[in-house]
Protein backbone atom coordinates (compact mmCIF):
# COMPACT_ATOMS: atom_id res chain seq x y z
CA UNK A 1 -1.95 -41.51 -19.31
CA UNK A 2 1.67 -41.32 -20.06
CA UNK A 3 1.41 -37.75 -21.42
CA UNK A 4 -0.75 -36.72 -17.94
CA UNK A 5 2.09 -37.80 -15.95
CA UNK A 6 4.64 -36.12 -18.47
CA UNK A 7 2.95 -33.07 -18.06
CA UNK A 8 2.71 -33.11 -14.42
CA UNK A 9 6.57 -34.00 -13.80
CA UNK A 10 7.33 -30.52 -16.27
CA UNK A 11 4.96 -28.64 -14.01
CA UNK A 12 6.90 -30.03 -10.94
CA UNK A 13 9.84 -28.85 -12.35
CA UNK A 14 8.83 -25.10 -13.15
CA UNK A 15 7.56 -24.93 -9.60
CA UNK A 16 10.82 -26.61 -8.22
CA UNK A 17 13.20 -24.22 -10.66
CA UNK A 18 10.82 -21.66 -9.64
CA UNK A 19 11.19 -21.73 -5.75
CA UNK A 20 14.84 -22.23 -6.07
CA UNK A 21 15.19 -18.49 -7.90
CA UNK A 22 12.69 -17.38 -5.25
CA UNK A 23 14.76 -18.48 -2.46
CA UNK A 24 18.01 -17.34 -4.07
CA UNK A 25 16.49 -13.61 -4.23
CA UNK A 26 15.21 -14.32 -0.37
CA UNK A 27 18.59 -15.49 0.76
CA UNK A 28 20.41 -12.65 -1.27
CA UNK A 29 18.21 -10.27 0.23
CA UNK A 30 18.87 -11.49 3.78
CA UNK A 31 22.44 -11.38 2.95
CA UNK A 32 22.31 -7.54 2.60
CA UNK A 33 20.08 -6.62 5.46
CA UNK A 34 22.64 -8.67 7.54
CA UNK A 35 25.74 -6.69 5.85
CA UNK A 36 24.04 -4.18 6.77
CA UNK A 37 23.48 -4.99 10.32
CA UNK A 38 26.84 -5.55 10.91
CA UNK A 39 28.01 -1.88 9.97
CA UNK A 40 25.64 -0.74 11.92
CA UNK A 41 26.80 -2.69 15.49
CA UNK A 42 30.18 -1.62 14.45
CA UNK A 43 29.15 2.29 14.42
CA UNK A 44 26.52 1.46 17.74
CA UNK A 45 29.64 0.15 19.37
CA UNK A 46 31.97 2.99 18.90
CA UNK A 47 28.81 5.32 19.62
CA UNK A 48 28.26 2.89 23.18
CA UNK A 49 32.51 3.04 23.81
CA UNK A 50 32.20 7.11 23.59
CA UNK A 51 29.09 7.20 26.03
CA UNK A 52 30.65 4.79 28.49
CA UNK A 53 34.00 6.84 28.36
CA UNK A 54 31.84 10.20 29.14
CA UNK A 55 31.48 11.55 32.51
CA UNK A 56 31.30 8.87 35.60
CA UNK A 57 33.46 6.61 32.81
CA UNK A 58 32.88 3.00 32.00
CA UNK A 59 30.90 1.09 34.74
CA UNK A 60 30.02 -2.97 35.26
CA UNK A 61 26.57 -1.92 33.20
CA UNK A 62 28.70 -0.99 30.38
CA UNK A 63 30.62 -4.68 30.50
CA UNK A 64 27.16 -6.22 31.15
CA UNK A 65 26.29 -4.92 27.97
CA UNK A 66 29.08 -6.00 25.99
CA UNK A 67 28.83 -9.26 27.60
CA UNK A 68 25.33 -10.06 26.43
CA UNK A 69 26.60 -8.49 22.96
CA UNK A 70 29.63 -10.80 22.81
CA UNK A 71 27.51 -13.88 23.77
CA UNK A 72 24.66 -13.20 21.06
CA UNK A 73 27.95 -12.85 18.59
CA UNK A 74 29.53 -15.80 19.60
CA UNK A 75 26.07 -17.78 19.06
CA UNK A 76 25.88 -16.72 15.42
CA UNK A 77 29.33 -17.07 14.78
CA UNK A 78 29.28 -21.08 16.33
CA UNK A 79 26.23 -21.43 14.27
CA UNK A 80 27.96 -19.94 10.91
CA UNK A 81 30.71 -22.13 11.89
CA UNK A 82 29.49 -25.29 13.11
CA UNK A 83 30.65 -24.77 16.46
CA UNK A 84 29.51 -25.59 20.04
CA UNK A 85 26.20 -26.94 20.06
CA UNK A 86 25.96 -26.08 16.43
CA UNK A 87 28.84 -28.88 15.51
CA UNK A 88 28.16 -31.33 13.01
């Protein structure tokens, strides 16, 4: 009985080390495509700053735009940060 039980706490364990690895490759993988992400706003918000500055120049669309953009950042970066209504 005791070697049952021995066996099934060493199979625990594989599948526990196992789905720590897998979520350290998920989370490292999520890391990049968010990198990523972030270089791309930063060259889609130069490309949006030249379009807005073309003819008829920057309107109250434009800063409705970067309004909802701001507020989406500030959301992640209370969450990353334990702010607002993400606060510990």
């Amino acid at each position: 009985m005791n070697n049952i039980l021995e066996i099934k706490k060493k199979n625990a364990k594989k599948r526990n080390l196992a789905s720590r690895e897998g979520s350290l490759a998920k989370y490292e993988e999520k890391q990049a495509e968010i990198e990523k992400l972030l270089k791309q706003i930063a060259v889609g918000l130069q490309a949006h700053d030249r379009a807005a500055s073309g003819p008829g120049g920057h309107h109250w669309g434009h800063v409705g735009d970067l309004t909802h953009i701001a507020g989406q950042l500030r959301e992640i970066n209370d969450m990353l940060h334990h702010k607002g209504e993400y606060a510990k």
